[in-house]
Protein backbone atom coordinates (compact mmCIF):
# COMPACT_ATOMS: atom_id res chain seq x y z
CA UNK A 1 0.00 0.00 0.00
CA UNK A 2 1.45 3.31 -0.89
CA UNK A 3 0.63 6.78 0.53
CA UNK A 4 -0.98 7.75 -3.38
CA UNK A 5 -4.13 4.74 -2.09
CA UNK A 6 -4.79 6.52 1.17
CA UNK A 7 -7.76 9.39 1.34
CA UNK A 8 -6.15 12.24 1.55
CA UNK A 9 -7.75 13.27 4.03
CA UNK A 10 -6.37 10.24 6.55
CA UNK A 11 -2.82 10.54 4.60
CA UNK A 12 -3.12 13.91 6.29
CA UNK A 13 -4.03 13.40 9.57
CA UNK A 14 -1.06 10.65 9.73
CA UNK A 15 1.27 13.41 8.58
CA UNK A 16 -0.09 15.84 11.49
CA UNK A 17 -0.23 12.77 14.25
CA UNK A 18 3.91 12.50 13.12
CA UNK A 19 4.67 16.24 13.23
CA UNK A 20 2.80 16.16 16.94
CA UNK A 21 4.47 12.96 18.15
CA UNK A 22 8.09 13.11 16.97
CA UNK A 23 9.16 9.43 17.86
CA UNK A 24 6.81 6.51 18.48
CA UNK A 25 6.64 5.11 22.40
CA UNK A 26 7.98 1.58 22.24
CA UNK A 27 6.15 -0.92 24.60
CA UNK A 28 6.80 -4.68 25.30
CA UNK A 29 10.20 -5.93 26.07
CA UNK A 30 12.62 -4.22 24.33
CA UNK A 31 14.97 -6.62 24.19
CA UNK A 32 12.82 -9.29 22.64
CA UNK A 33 9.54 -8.12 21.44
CA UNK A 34 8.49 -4.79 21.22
CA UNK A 35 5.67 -2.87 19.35
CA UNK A 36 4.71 1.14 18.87
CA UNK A 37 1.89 2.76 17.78
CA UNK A 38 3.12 5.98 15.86
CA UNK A 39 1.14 8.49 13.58
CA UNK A 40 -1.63 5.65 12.62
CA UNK A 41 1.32 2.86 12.15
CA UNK A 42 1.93 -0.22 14.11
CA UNK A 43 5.54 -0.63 13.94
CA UNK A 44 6.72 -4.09 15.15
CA UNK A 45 10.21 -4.88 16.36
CA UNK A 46 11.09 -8.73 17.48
CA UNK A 47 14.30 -10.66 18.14
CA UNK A 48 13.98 -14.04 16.08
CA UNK A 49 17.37 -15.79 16.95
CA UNK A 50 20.33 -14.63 18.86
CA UNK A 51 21.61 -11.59 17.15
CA UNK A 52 19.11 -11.69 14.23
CA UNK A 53 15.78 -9.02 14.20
CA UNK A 54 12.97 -8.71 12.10
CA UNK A 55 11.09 -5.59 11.74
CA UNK A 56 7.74 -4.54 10.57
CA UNK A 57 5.60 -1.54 9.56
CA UNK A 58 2.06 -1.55 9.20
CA UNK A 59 -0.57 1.30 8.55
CA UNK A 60 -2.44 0.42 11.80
CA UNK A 61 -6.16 1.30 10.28
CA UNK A 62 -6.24 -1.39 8.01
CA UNK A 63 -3.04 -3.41 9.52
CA UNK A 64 -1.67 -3.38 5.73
CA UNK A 65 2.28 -4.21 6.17
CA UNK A 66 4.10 -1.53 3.77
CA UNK A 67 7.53 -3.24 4.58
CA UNK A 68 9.55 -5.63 6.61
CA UNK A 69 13.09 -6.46 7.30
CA UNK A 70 11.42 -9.39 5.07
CA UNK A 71 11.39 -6.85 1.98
CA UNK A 72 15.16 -5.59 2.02
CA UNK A 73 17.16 -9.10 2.91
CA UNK A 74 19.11 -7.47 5.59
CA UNK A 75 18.13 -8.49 9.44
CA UNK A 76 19.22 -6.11 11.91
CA UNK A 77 21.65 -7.34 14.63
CA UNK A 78 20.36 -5.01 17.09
CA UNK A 79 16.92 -4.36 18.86
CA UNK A 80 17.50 -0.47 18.17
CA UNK A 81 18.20 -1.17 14.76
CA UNK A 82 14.98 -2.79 14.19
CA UNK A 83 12.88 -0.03 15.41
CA UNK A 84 14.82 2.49 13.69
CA UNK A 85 14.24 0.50 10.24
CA UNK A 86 10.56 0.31 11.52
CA UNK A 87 10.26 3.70 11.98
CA UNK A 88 12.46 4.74 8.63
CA UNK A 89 10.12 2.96 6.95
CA UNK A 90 6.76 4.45 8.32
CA UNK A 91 8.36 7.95 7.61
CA UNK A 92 9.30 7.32 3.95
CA UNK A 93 5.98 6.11 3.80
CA UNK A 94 4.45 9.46 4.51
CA UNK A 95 7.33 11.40 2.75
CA UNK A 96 8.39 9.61 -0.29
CA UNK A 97 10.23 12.50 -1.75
CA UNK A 98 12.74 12.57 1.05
């Protein structure tokens, strides 16, 4: 799903709920399993083997995934990582151009 299949008027508000909350609350256990709600995203962080994370964005009103760790072939090694590829990904969602 890309931004261009949204109503603009919900791309919008998505835009505003970012520019209100600058970086998305992580809850769960950090070091394992963690998700955020950001903006009208889930963004999903989760350790699947020692060292190895897997990461996931979704656009939380209709709990599309736009990408995953799945989608680029790279797993991050850290937990931090993860949600910062999680929430990379929810921002180039909303601002392709950048």
């Amino acid at each position: 799903m890309n931004p261009g299949q949204l109503p603009p008027p919900y791309l919008l508000q998505m835009r505003l709920a970012a520019e209100a909350e600058a970086t998305p609350s992580w809850t769960g256990d950090l070091s394992d399993d963690c998700t955020a709600l950001w903006a009208g995203f889930m963004l999903r962080a989760e350790e699947m083997d020692r060292g190895i994370w897997w990461w996931a964005t979704y656009v939380d009103a209709s709990n599309q995934q736009i990408a995953s760790s799945n989608d680029t072939g790279v797993s991050p090694s850290t937990g931090e990582e993860a949600r910062a590829a999680a929430f990379r990904a929810a921002r180039l969602y909303l601002h392709p151009e950048n």
